[in-house]
C-alpha atoms as a PDB file:
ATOM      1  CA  UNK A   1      94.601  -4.179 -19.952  1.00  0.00           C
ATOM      2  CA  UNK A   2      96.048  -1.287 -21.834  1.00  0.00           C
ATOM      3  CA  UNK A   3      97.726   1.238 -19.516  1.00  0.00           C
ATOM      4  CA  UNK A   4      96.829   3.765 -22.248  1.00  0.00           C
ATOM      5  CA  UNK A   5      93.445   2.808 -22.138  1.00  0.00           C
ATOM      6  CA  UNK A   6      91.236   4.154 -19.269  1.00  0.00           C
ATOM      7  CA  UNK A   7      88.114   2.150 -17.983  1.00  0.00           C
ATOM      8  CA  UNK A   8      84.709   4.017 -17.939  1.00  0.00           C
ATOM      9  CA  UNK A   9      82.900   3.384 -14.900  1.00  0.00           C
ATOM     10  CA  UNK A  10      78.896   3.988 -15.200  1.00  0.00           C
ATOM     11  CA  UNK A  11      76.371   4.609 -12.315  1.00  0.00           C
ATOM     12  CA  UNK A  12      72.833   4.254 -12.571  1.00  0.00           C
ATOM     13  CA  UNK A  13      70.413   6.748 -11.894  1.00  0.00           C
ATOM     14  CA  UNK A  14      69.336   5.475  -8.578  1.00  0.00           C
ATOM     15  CA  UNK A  15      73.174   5.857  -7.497  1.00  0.00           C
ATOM     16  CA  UNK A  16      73.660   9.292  -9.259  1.00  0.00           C
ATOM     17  CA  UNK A  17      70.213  10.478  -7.124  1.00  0.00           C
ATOM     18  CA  UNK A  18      71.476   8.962  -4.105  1.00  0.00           C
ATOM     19  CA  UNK A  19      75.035  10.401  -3.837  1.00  0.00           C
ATOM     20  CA  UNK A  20      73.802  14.247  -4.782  1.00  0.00           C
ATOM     21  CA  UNK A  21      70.247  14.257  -3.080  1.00  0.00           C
ATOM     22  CA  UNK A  22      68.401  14.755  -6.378  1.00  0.00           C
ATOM     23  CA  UNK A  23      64.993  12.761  -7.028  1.00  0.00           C
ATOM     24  CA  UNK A  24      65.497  10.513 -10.208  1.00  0.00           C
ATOM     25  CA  UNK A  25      62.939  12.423 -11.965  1.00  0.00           C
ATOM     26  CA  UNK A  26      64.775  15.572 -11.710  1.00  0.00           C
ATOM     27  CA  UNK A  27      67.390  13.573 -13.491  1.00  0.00           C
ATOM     28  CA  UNK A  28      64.846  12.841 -15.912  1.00  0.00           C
ATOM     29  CA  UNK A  29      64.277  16.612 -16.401  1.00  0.00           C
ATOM     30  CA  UNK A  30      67.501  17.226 -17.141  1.00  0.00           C
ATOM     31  CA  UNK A  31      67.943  14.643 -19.368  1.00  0.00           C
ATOM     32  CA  UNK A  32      64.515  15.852 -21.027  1.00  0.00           C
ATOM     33  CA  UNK A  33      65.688  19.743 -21.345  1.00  0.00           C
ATOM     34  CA  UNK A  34      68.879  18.518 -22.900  1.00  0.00           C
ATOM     35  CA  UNK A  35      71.292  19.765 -19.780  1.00  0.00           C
ATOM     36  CA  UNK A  36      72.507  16.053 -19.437  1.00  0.00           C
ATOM     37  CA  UNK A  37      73.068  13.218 -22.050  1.00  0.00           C
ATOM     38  CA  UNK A  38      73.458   9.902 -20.186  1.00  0.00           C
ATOM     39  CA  UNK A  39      74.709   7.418 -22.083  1.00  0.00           C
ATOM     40  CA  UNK A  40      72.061   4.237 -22.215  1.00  0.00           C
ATOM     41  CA  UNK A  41      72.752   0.277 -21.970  1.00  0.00           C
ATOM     42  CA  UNK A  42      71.438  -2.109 -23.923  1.00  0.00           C
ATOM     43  CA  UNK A  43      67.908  -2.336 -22.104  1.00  0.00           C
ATOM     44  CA  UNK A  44      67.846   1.344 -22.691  1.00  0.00           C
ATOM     45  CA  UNK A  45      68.708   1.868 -18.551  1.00  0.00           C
ATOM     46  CA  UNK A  46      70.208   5.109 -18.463  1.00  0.00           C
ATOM     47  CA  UNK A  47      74.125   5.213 -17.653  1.00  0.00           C
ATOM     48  CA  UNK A  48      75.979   8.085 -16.147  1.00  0.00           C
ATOM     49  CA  UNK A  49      79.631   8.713 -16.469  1.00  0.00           C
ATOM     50  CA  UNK A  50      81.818  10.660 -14.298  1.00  0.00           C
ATOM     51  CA  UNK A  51      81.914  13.326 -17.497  1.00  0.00           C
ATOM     52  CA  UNK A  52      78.502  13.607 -16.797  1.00  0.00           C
ATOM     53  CA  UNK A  53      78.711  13.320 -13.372  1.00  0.00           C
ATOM     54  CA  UNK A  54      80.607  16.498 -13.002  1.00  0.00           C
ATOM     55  CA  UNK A  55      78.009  18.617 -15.858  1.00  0.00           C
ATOM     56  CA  UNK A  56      75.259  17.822 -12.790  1.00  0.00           C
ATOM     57  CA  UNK A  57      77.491  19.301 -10.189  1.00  0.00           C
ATOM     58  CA  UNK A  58      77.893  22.196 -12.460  1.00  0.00           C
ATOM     59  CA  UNK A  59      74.664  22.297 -12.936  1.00  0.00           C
ATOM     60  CA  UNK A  60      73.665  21.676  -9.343  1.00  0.00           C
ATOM     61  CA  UNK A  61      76.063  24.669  -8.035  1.00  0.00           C
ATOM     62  CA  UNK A  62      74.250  26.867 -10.847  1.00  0.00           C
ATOM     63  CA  UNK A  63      70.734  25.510  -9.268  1.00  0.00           C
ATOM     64  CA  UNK A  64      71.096  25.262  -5.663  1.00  0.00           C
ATOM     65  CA  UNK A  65      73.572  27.750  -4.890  1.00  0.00           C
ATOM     66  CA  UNK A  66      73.102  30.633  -7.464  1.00  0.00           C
ATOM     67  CA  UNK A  67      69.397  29.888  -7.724  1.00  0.00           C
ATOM     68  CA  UNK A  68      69.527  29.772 -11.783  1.00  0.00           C
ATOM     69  CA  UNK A  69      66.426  28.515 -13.505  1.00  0.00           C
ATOM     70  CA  UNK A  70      66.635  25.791 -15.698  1.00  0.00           C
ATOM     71  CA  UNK A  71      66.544  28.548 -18.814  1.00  0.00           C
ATOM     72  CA  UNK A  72      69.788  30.130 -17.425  1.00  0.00           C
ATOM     73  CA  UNK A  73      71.109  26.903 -17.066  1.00  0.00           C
ATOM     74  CA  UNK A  74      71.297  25.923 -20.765  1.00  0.00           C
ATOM     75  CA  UNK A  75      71.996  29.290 -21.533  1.00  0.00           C
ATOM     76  CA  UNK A  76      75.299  28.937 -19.148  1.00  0.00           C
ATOM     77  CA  UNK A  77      76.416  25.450 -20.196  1.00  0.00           C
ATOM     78  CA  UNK A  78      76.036  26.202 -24.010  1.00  0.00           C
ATOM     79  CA  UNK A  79      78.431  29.610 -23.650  1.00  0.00           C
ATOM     80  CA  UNK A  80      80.993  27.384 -22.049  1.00  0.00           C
ATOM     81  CA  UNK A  81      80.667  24.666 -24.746  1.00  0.00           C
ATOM     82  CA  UNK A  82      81.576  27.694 -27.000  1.00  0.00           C
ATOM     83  CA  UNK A  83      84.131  29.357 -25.041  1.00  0.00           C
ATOM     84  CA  UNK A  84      85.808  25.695 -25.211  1.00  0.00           C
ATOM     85  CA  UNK A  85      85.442  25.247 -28.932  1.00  0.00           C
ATOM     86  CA  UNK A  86      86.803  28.646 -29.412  1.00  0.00           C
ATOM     87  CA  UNK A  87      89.963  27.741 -27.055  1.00  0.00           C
ATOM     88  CA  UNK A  88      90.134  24.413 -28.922  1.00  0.00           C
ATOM     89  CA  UNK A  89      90.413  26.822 -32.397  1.00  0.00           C
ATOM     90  CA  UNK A  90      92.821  29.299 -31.215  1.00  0.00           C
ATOM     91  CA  UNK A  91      95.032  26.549 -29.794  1.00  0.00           C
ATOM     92  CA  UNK A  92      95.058  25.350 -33.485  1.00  0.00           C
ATOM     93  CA  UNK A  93      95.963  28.656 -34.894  1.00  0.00           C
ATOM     94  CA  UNK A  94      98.841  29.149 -32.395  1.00  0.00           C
ATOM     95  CA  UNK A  95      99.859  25.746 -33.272  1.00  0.00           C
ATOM     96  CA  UNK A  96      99.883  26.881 -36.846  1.00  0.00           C
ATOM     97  CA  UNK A  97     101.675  29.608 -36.199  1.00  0.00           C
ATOM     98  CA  UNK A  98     104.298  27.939 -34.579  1.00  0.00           C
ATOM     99  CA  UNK A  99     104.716  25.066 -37.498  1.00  0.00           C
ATOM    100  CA  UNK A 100     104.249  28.191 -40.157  1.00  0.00           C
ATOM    101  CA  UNK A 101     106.426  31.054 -38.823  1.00  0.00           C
ATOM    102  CA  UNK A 102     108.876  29.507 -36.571  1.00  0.00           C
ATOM    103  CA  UNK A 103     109.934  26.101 -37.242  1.00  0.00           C
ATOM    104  CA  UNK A 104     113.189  25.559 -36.823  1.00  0.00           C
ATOM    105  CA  UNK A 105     113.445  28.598 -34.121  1.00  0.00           C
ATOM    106  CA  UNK A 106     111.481  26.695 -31.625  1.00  0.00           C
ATOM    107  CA  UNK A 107     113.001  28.743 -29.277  1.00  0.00           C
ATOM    108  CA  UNK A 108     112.021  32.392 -30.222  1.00  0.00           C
ATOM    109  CA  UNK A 109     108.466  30.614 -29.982  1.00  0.00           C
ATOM    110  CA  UNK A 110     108.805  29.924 -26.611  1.00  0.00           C
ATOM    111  CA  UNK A 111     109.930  33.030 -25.325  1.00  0.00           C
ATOM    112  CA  UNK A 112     107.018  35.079 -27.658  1.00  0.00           C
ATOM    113  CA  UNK A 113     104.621  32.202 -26.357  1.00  0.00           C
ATOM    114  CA  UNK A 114     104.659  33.754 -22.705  1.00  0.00           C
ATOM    115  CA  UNK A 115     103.873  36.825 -23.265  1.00  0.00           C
ATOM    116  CA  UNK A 116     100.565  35.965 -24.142  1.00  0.00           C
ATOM    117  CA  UNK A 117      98.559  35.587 -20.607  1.00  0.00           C
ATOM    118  CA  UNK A 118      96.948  31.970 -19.586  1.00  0.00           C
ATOM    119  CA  UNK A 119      93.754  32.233 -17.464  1.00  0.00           C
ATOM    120  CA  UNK A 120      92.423  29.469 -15.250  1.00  0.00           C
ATOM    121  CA  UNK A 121      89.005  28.261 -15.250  1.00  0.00           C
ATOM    122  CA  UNK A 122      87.204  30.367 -12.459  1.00  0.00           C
ATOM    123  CA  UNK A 123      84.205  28.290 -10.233  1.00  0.00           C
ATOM    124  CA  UNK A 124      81.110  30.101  -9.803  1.00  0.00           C
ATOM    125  CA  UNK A 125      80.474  31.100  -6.777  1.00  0.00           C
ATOM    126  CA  UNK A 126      77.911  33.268  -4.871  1.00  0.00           C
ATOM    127  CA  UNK A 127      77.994  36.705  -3.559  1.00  0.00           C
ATOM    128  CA  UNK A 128      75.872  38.026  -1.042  1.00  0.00           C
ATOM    129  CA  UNK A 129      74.914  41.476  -1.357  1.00  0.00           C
ATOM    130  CA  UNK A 130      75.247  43.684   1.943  1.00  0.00           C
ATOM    131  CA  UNK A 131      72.524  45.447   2.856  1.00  0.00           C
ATOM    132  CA  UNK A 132      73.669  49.231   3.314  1.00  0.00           C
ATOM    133  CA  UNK A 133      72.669  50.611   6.718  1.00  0.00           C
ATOM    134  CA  UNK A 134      70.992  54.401   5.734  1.00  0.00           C
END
């Protein structure tokens, strides 16, 4: 085997409802709102990587702990596939830049490169509201 090459492994949907506590047919709603996109063998048995199964802990955490409806949901999932693309594009540009404006001072790059500021993913989490006391 290829070192290079990483193996996929697939779980069926009676393991995927198993390990997160989830009926099957929610699964199936998912699937059926568009939220998740198993991939599907040849008998047409639906396969779940671990791509997809870390979209259903995303949207699980949304769900369970944030209480967002299934509307939100896709709403949520679809600004982050956006946000991503439009890292992906400014990535390129920067990349441009660099191969445009300062090839051959690959160093005056890096230094410039730092001053613009990285941010981290954040998780979602929830916030309880405090009840004032008046």
């Amino acid at each position: 085997m290829d070192e290079g090459k990483e193996t996929k492994k697939y779980y069926h949907i009676s393991s995927v409802s198993k390990m997160y506590n989830i009926h099957p047919q929610t699964l199936r709603l998912y699937e059926r709102e568009g939220l998740l996109k198993p991939s599907r063998s040849e008998k047409n048995t639906r396969l779940y990587t671990d791509q997809d199964l870390r979209e259903l802990e995303l949207i699980l955490n949304l769900s369970r702990e944030l209480g967002v409806n299934l509307a939100g949901i896709d709403v949520i999932l679809n600004m982050r596939k956006k946000i991503q693309q439009m890292e992906k594009e400014v990535n390129q540009f920067l990349e441009y830049v660099r191969r445009e404006f300062f090839e051959g001072r690959e160093e005056e790059f890096e230094i410039k490169k730092d001053s613009l500021v990285r941010i981290m993913p954040a998780k979602i989490i929830k916030i309880e509201k405090v009840k004032s006391k008046e």
